[in-house]
N, C-alpha and C. Protein backbone atom coordinates (compact mmCIF):
# COMPACT_ATOMS: atom_id res chain seq x y z
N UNK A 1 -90.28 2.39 27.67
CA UNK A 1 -90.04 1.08 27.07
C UNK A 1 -90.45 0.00 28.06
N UNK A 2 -91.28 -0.84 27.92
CA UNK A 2 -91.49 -2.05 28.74
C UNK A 2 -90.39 -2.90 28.91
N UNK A 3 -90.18 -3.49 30.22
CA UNK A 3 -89.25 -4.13 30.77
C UNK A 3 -88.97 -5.46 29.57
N UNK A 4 -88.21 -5.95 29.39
CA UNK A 4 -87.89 -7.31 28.78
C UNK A 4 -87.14 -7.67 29.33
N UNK A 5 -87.38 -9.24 29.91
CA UNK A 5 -86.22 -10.38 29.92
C UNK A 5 -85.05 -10.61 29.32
N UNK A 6 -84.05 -10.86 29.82
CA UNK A 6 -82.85 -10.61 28.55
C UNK A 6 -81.83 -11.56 29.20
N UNK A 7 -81.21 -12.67 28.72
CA UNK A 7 -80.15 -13.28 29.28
C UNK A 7 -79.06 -12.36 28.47
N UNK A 8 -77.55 -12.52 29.51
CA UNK A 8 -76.79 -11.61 28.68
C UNK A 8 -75.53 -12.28 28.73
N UNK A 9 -74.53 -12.84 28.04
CA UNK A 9 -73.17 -13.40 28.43
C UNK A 9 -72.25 -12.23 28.22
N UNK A 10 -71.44 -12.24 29.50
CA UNK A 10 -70.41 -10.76 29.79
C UNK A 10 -69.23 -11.72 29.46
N UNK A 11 -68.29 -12.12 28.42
CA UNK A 11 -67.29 -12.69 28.10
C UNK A 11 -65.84 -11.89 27.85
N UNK A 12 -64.98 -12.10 28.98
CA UNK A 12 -63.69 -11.55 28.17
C UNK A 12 -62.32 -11.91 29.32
N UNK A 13 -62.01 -10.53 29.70
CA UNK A 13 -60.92 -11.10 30.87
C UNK A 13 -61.18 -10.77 32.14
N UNK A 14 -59.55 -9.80 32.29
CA UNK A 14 -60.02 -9.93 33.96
C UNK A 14 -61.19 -8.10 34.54
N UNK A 15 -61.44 -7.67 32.99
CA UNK A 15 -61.94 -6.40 33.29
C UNK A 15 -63.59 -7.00 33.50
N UNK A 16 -63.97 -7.64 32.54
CA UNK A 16 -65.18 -8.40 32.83
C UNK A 16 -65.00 -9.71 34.20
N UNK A 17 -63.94 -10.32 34.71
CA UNK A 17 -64.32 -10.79 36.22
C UNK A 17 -64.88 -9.71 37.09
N UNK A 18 -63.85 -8.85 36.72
CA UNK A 18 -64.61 -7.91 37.98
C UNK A 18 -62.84 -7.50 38.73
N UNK A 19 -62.03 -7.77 38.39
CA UNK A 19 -60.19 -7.46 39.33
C UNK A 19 -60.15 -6.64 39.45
N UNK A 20 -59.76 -6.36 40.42
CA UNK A 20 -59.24 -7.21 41.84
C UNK A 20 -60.34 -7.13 42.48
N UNK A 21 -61.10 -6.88 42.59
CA UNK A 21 -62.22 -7.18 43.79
C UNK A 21 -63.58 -7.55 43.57
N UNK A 22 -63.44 -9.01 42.53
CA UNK A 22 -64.64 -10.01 42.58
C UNK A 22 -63.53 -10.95 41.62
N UNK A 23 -63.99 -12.14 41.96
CA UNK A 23 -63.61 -13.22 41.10
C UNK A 23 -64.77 -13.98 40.74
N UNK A 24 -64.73 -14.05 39.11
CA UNK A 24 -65.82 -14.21 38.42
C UNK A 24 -65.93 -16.03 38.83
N UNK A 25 -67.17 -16.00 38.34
CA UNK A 25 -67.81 -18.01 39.26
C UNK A 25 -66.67 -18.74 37.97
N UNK A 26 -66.02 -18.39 37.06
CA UNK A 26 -65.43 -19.49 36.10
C UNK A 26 -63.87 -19.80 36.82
N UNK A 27 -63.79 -18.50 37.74
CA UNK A 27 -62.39 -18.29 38.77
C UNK A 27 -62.64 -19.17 40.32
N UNK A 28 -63.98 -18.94 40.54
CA UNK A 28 -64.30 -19.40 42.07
C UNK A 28 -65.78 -19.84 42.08
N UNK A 29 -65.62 -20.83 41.29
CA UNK A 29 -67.22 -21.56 41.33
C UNK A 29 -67.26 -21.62 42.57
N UNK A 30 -69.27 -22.21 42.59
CA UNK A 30 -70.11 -21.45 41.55
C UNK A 30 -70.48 -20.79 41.17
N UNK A 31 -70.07 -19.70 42.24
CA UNK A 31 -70.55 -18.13 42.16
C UNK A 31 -69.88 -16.70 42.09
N UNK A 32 -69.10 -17.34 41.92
CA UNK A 32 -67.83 -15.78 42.30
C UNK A 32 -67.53 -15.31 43.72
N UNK A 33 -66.43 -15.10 43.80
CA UNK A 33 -65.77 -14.33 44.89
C UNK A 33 -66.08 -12.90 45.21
N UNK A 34 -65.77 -12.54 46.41
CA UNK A 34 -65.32 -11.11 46.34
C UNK A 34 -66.79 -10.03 46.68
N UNK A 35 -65.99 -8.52 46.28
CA UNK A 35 -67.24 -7.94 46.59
C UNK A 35 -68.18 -7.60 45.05
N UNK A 36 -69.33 -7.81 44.81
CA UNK A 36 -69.63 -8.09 43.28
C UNK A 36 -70.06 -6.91 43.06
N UNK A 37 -69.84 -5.58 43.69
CA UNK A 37 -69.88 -4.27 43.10
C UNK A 37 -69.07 -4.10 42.27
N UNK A 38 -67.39 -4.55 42.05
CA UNK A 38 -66.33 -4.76 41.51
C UNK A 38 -66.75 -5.70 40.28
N UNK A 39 -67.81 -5.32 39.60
CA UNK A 39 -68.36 -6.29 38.27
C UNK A 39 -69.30 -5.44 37.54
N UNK A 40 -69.22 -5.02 35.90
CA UNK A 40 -69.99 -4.62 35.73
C UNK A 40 -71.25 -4.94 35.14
N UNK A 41 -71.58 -6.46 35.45
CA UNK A 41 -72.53 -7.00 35.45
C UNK A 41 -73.52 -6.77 36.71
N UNK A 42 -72.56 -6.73 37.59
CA UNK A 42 -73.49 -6.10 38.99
C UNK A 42 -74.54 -4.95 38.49
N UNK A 43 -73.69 -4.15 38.16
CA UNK A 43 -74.57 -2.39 37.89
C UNK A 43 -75.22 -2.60 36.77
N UNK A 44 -75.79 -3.66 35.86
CA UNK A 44 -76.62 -3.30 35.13
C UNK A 44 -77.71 -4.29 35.40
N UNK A 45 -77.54 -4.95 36.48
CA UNK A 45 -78.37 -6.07 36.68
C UNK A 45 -79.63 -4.87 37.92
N UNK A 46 -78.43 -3.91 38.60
CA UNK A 46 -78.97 -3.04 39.62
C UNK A 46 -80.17 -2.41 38.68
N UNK A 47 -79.75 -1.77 37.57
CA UNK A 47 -80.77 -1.13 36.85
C UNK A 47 -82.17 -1.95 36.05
N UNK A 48 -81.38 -2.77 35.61
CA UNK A 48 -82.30 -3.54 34.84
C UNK A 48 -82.41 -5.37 35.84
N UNK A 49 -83.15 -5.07 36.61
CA UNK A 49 -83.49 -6.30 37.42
C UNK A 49 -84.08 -7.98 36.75
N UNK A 50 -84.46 -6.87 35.21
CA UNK A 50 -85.23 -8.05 34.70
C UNK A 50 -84.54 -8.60 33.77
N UNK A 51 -83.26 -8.22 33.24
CA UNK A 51 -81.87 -8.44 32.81
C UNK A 51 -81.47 -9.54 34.05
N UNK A 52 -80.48 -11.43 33.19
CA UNK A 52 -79.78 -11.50 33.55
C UNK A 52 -78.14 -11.93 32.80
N UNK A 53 -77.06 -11.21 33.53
CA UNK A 53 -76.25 -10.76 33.28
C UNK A 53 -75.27 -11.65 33.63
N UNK A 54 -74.55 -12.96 32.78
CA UNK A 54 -73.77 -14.17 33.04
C UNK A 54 -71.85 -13.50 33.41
N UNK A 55 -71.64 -13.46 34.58
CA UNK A 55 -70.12 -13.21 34.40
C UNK A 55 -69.46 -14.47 33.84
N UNK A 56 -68.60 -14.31 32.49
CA UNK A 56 -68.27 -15.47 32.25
C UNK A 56 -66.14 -14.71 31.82
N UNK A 57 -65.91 -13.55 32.72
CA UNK A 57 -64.89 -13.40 32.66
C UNK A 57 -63.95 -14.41 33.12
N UNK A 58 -62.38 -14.09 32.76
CA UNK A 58 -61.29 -15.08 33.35
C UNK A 58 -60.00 -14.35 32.80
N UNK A 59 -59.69 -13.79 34.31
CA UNK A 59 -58.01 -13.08 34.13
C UNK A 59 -57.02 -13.96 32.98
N UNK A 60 -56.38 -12.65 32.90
CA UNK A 60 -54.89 -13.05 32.25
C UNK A 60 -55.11 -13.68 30.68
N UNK A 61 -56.83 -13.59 30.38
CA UNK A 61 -56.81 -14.53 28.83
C UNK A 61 -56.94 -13.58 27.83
N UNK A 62 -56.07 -13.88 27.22
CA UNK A 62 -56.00 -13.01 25.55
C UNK A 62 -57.29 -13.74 24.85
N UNK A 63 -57.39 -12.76 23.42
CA UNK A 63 -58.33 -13.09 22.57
C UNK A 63 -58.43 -14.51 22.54
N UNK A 64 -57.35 -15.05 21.78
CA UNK A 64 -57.36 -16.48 21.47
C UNK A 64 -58.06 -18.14 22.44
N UNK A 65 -57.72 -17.38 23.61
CA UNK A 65 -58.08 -18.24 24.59
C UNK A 65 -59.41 -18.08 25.07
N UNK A 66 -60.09 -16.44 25.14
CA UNK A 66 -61.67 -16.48 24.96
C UNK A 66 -62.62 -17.24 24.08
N UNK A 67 -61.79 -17.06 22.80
CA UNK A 67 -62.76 -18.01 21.89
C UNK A 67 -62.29 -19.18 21.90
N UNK A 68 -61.19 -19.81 22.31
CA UNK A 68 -61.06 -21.73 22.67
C UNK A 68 -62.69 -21.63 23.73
N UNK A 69 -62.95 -20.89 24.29
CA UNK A 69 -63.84 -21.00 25.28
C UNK A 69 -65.22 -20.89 24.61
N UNK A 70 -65.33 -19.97 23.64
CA UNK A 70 -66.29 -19.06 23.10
C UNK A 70 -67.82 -20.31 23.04
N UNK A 71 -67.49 -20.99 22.65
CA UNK A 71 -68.50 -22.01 22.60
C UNK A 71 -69.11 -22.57 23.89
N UNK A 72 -68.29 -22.75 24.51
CA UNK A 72 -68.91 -23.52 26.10
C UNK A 72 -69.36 -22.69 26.41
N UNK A 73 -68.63 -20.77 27.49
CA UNK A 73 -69.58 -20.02 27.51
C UNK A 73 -70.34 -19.12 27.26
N UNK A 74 -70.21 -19.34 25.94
CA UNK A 74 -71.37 -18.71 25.14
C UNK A 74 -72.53 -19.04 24.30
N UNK A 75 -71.86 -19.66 23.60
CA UNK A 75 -72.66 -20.33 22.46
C UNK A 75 -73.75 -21.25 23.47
N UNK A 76 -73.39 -21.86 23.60
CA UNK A 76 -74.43 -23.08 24.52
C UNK A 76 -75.20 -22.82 25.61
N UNK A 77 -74.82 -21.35 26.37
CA UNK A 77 -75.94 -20.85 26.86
C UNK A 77 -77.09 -20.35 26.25
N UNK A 78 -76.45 -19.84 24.75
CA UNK A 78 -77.85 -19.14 23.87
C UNK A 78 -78.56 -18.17 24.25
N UNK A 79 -77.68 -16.93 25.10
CA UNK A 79 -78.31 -15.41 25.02
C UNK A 79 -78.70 -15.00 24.48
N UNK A 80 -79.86 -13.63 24.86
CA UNK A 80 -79.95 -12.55 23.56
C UNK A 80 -78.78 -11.73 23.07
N UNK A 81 -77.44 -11.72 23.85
CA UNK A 81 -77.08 -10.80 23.50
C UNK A 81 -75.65 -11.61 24.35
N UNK A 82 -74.07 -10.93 23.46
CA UNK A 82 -72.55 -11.58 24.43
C UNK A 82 -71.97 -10.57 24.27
N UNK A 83 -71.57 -9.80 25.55
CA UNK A 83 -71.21 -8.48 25.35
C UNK A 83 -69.57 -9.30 25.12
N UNK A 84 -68.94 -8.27 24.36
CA UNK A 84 -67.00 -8.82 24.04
C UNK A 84 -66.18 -7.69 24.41
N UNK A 85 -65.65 -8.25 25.61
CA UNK A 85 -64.68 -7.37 25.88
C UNK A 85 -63.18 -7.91 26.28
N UNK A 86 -62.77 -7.93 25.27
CA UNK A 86 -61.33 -8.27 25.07
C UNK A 86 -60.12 -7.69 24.42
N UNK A 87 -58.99 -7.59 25.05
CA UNK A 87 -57.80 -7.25 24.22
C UNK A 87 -56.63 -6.92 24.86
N UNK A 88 -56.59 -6.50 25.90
CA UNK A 88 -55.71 -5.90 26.79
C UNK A 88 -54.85 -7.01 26.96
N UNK A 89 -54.55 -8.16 27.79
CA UNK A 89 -53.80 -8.82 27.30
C UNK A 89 -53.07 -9.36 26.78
N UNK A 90 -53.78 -9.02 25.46
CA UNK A 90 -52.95 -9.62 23.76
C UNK A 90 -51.83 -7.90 23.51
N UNK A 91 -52.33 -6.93 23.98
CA UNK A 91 -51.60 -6.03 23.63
C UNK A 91 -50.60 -5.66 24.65
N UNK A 92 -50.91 -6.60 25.69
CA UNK A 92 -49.99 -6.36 27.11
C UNK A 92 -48.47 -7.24 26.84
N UNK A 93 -48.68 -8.07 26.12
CA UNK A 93 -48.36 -9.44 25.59
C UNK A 93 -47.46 -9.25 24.12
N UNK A 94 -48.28 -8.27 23.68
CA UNK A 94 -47.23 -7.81 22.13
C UNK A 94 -47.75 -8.57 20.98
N UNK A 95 -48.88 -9.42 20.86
CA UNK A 95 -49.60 -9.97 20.02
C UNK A 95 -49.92 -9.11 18.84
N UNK A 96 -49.89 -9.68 17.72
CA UNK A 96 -50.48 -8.68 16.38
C UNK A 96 -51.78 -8.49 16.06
N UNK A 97 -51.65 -6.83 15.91
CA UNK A 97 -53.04 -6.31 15.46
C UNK A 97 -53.91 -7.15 14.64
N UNK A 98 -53.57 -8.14 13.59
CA UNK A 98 -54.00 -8.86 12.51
C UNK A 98 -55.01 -10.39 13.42
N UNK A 99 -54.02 -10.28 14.28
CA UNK A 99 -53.92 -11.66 15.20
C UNK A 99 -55.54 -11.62 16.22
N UNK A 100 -55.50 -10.52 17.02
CA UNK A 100 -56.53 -9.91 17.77
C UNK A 100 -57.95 -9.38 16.77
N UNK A 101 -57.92 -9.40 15.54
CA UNK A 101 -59.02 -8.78 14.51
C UNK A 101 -59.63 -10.44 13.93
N UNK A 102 -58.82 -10.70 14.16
CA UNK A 102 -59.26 -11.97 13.34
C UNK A 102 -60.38 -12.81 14.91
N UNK A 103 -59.22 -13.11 16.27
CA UNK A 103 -60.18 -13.52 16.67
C UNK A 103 -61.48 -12.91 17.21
N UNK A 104 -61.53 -11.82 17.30
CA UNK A 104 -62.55 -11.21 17.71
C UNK A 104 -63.49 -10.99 16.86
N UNK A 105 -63.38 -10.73 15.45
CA UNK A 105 -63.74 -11.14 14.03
C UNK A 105 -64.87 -12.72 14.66
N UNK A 106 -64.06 -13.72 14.84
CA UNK A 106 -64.39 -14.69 14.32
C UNK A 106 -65.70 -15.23 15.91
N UNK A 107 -65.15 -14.56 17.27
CA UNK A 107 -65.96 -14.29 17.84
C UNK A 107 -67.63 -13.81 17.61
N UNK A 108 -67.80 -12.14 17.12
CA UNK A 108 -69.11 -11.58 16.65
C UNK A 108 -69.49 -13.28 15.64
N UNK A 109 -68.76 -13.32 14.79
CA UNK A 109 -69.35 -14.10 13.58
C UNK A 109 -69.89 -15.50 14.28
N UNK A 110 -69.32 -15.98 15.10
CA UNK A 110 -70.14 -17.28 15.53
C UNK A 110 -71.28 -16.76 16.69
N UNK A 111 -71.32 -15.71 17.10
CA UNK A 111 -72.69 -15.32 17.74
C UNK A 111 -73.77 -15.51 16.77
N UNK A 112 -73.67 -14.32 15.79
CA UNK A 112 -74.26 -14.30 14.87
C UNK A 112 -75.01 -15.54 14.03
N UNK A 113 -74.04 -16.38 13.86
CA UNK A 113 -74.65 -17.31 12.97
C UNK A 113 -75.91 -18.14 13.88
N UNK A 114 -75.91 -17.74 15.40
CA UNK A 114 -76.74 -18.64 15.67
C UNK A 114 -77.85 -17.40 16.70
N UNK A 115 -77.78 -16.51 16.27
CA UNK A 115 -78.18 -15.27 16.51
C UNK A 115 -78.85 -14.89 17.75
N UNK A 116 -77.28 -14.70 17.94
CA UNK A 116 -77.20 -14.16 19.55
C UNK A 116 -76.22 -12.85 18.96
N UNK A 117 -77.06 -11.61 19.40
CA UNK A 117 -76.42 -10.72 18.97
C UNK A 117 -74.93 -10.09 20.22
N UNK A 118 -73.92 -9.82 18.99
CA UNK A 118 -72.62 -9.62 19.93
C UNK A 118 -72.59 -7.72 19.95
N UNK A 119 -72.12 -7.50 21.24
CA UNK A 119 -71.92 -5.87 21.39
C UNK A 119 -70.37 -6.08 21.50
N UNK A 120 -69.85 -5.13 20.21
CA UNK A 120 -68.13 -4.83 20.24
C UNK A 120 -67.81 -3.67 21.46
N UNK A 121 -66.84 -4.11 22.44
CA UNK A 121 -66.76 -3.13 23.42
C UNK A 121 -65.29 -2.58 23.30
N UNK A 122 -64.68 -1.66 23.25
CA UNK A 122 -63.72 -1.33 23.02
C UNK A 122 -62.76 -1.47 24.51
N UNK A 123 -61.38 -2.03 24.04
CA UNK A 123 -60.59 -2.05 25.13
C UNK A 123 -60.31 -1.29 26.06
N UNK A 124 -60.14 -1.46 27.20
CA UNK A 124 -60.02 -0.87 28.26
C UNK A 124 -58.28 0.02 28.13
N UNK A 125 -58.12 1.24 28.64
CA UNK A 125 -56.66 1.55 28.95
C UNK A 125 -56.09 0.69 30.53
N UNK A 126 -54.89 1.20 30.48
CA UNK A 126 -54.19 0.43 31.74
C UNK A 126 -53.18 1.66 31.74
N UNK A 127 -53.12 1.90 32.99
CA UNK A 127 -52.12 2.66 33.55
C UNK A 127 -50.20 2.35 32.85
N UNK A 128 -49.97 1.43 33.11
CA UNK A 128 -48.16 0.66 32.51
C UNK A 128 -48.26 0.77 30.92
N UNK A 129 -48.81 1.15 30.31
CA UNK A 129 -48.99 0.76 28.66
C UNK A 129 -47.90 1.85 28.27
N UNK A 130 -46.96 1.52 27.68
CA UNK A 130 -46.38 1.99 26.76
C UNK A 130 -46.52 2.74 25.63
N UNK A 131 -45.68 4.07 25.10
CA UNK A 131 -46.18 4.70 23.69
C UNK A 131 -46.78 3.67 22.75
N UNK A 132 -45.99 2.72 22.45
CA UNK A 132 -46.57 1.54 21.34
C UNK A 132 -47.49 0.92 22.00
N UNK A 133 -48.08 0.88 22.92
CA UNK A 133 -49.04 0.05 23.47
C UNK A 133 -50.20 0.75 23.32
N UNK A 134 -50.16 1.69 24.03
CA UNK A 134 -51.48 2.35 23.18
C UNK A 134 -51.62 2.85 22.14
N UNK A 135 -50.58 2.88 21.24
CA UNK A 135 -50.59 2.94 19.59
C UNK A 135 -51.80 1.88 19.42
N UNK A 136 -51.25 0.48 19.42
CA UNK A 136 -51.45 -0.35 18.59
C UNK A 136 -53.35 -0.63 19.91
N UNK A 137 -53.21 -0.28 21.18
CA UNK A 137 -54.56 0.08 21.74
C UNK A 137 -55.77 0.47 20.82
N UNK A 138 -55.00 1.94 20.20
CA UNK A 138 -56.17 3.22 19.56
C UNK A 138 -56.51 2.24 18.23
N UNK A 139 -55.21 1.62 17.56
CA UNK A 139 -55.95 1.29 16.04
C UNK A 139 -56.70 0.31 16.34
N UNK A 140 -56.54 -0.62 17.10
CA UNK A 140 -57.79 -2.05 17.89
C UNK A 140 -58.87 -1.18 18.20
N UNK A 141 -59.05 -0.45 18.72
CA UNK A 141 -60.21 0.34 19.29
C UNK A 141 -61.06 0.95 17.86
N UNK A 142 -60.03 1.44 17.41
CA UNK A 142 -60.70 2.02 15.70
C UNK A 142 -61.70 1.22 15.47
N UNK A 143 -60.54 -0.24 15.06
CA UNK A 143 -61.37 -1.28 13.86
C UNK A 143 -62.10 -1.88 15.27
N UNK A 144 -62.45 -1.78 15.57
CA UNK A 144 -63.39 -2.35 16.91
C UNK A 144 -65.02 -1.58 16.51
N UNK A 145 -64.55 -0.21 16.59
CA UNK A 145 -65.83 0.41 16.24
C UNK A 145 -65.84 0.40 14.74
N UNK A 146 -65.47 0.43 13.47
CA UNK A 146 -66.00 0.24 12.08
C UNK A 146 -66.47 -1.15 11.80
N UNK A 147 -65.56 -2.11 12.68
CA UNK A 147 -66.21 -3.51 12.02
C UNK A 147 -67.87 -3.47 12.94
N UNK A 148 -67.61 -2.85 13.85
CA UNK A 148 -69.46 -3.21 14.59
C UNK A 148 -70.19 -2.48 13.65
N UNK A 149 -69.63 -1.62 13.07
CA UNK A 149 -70.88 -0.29 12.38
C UNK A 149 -70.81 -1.18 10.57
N UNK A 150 -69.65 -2.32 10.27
CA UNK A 150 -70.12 -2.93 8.97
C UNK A 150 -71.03 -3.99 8.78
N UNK A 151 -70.66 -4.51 10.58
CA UNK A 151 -71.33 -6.19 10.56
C UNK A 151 -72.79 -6.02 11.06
N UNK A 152 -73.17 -3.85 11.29
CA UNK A 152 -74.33 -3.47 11.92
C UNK A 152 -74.88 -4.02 13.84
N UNK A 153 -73.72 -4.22 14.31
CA UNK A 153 -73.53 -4.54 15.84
C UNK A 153 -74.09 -3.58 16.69
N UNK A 154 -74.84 -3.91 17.78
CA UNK A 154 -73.76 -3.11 19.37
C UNK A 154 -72.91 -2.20 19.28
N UNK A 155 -72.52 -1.12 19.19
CA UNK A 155 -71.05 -0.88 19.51
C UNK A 155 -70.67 -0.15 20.89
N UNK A 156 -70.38 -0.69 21.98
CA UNK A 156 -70.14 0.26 23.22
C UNK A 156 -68.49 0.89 23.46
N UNK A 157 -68.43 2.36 23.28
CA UNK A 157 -66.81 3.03 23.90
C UNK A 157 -66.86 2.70 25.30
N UNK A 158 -66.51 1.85 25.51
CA UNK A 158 -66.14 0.99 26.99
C UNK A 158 -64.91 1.80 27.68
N UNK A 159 -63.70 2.13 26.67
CA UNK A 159 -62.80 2.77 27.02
C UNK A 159 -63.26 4.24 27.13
N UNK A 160 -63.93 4.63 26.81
CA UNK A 160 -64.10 6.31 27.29
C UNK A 160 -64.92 6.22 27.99
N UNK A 161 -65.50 5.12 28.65
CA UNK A 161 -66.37 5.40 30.31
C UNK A 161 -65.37 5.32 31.34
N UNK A 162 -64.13 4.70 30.72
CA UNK A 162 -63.13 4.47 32.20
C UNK A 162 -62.23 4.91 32.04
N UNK A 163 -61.99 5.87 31.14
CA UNK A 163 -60.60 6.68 30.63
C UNK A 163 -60.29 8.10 31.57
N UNK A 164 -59.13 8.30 31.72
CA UNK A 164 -58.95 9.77 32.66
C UNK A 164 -59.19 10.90 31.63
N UNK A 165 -59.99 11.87 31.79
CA UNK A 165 -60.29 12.74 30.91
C UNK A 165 -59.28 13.61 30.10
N UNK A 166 -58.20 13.55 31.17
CA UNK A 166 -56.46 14.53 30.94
C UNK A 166 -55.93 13.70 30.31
N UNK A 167 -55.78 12.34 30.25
CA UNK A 167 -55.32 11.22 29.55
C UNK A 167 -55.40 9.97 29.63
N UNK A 168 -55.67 10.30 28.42
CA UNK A 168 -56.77 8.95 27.41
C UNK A 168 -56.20 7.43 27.49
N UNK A 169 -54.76 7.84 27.66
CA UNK A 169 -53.73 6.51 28.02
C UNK A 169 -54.13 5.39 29.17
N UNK A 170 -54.43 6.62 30.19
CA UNK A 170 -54.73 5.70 31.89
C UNK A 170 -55.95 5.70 32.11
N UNK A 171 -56.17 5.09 33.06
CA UNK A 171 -57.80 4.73 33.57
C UNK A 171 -58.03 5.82 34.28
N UNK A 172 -59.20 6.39 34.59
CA UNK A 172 -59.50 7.49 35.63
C UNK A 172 -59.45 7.44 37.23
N UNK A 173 -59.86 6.22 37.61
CA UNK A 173 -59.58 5.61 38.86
C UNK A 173 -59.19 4.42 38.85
N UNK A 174 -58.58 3.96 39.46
CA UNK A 174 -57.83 2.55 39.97
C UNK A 174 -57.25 2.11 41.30
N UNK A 175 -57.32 1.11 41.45
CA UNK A 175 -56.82 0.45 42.43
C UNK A 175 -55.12 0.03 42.16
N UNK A 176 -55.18 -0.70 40.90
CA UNK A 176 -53.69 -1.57 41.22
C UNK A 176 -53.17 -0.54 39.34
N UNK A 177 -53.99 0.16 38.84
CA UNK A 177 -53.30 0.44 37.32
C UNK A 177 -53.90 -0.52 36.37
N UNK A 178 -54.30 -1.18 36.92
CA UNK A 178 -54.58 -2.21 35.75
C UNK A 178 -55.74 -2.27 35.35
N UNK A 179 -57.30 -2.18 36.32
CA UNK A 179 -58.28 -1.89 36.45
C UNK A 179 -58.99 -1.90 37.19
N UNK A 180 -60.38 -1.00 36.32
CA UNK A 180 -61.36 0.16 36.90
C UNK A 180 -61.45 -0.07 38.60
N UNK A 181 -61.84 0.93 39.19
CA UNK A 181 -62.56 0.64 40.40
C UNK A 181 -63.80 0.67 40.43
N UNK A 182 -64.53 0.48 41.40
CA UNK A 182 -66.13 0.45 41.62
C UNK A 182 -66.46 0.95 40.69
N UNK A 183 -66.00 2.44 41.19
CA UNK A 183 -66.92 3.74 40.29
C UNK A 183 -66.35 3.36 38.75
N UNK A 184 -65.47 3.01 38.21
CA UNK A 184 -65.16 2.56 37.06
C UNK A 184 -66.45 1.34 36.31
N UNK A 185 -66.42 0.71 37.10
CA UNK A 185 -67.12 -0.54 36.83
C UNK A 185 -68.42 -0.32 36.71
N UNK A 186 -69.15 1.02 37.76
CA UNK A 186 -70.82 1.31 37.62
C UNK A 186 -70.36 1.77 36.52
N UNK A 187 -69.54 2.78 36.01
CA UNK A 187 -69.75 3.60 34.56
C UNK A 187 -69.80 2.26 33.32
N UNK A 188 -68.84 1.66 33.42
CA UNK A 188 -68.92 0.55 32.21
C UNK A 188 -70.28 0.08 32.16
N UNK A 189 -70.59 -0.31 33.54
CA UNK A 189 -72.04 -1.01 33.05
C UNK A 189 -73.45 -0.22 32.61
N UNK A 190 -73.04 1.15 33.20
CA UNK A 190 -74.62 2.08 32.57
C UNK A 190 -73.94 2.24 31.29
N UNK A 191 -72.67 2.38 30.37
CA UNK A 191 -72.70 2.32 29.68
C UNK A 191 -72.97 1.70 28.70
N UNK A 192 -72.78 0.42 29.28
CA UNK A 192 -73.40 -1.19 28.35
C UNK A 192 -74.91 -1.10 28.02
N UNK A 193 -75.49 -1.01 30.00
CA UNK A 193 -76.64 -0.84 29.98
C UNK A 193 -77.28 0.02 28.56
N UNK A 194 -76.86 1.40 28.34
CA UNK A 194 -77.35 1.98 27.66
C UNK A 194 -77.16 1.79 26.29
N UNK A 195 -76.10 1.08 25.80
CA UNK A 195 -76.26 0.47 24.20
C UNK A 195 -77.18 -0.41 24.06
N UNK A 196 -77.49 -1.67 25.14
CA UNK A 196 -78.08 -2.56 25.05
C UNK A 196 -79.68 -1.74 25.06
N UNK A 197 -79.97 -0.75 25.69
CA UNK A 197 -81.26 -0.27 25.69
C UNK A 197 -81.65 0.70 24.00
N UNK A 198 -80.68 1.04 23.40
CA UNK A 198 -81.00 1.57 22.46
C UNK A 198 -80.95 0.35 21.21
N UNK A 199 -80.13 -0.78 21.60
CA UNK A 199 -80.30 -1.51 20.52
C UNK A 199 -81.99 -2.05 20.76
N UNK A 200 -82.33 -2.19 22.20
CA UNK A 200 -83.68 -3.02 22.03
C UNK A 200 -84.47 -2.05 21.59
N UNK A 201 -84.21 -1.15 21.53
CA UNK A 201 -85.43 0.28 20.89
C UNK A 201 -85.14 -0.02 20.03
N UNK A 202 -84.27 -0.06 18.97
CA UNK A 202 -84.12 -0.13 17.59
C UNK A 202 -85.10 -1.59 16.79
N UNK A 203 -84.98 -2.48 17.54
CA UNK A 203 -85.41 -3.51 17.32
C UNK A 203 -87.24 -3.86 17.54
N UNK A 204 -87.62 -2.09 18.65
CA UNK A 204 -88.75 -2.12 18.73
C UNK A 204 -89.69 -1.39 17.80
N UNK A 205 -88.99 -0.62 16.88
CA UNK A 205 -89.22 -0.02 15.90
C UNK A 205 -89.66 -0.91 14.59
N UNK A 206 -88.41 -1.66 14.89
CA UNK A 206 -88.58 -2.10 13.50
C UNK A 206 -89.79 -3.20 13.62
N UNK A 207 -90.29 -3.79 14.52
CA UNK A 207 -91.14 -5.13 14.51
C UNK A 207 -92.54 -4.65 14.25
């Protein structure tokens, strides 16, 4: 496949800053903190050089507060592509399933309309989550992957690149429980990497 240019907006919380060890430039303008291996915008920028890859994460924000944002950093940069990775938070938080579908819903849909295509990434686990927490985790994760496969999206299992194989509940490696480490963070991003490369095949087909 020939290389393509690709702006990319990485939008969500503190799994897209990069925590604990990078603070994304919207945390520590202008550029971010930290060590930026701890980002998985780092590792796909490593692979794909000709990819660039906007950290536009910010700890501690639930759905709702991504998209108060959704427009400044997203929309108005005008990517090919806003990867969404959000939710943990809202379910850390006890927010309703209905509540989190809608904004993330309403997220893809304003990419779209100005067609910047959105990749649905499924939530990350966390070590502290509760039986009901990852209940109401798995059914977000469900409708995460059917609404990408109705609205014809992206769809990346984000959570099964950083999941412990023995259980699906916790992360596989960590630092603090909360999230990925390095090696967590290269897997998310060859995983991104690699949706984003099969969607541009798809798209090379069809032209």
């Amino acid at each position: 496949m020939a290389a393509r240019k690709l702006r990319i907006v990485a939008v969500g919380d503190s799994t897209t800053a990069g925590a604990p060890g990078f603070r994304s430039p919207l945390e520590a303008p202008p550029k971010g903190r930290g060590n930026p291996q701890s980002q998985y915008a780092f590792w796909m920028m490593q692979v794909h050089p000709e990819w660039t890859v906007l950290n536009r994460g910010m700890g501690r924000q639930r759905c709702d507060e991504i998209l108060a944002r959704f427009d400044r950093d997203v929309l108005k940069v005008k990517p090919d592509y806003v990867i969404v990775l959000a939710g943990a938070n809202d379910v850390y938080q006890g927010r309703s399933l209905g509540l989190m579908k809608t904004d993330l819903g309403a997220m893809y849909g304003r990419a779209q309309q100005i067609s910047i295509i959105p990749v649905a990434a499924t939530v990350l686990p966390y070590d502290t989550a509760g039986i009901g927490e990852q209940s109401v985790l798995k059914s977000l994760n469900a409708w995460i992957q059917q609404n990408a496969a109705s609205l014809d999206i992206p769809f990346c299992d984000t959570n099964a690149a950083v999941r412990a194989p023995d259980d699906p509940g916790r992360l596989r490696s960590s630092p603090d429980g909360l999230h990925p480490d390095i090696t967590g963070y290269r897997s998310l991003g060859e995983a991104l990497m690699r949706t984003l490369e099969t969607d541009l095949a798809r798209w090379a087909q069809q032209a």
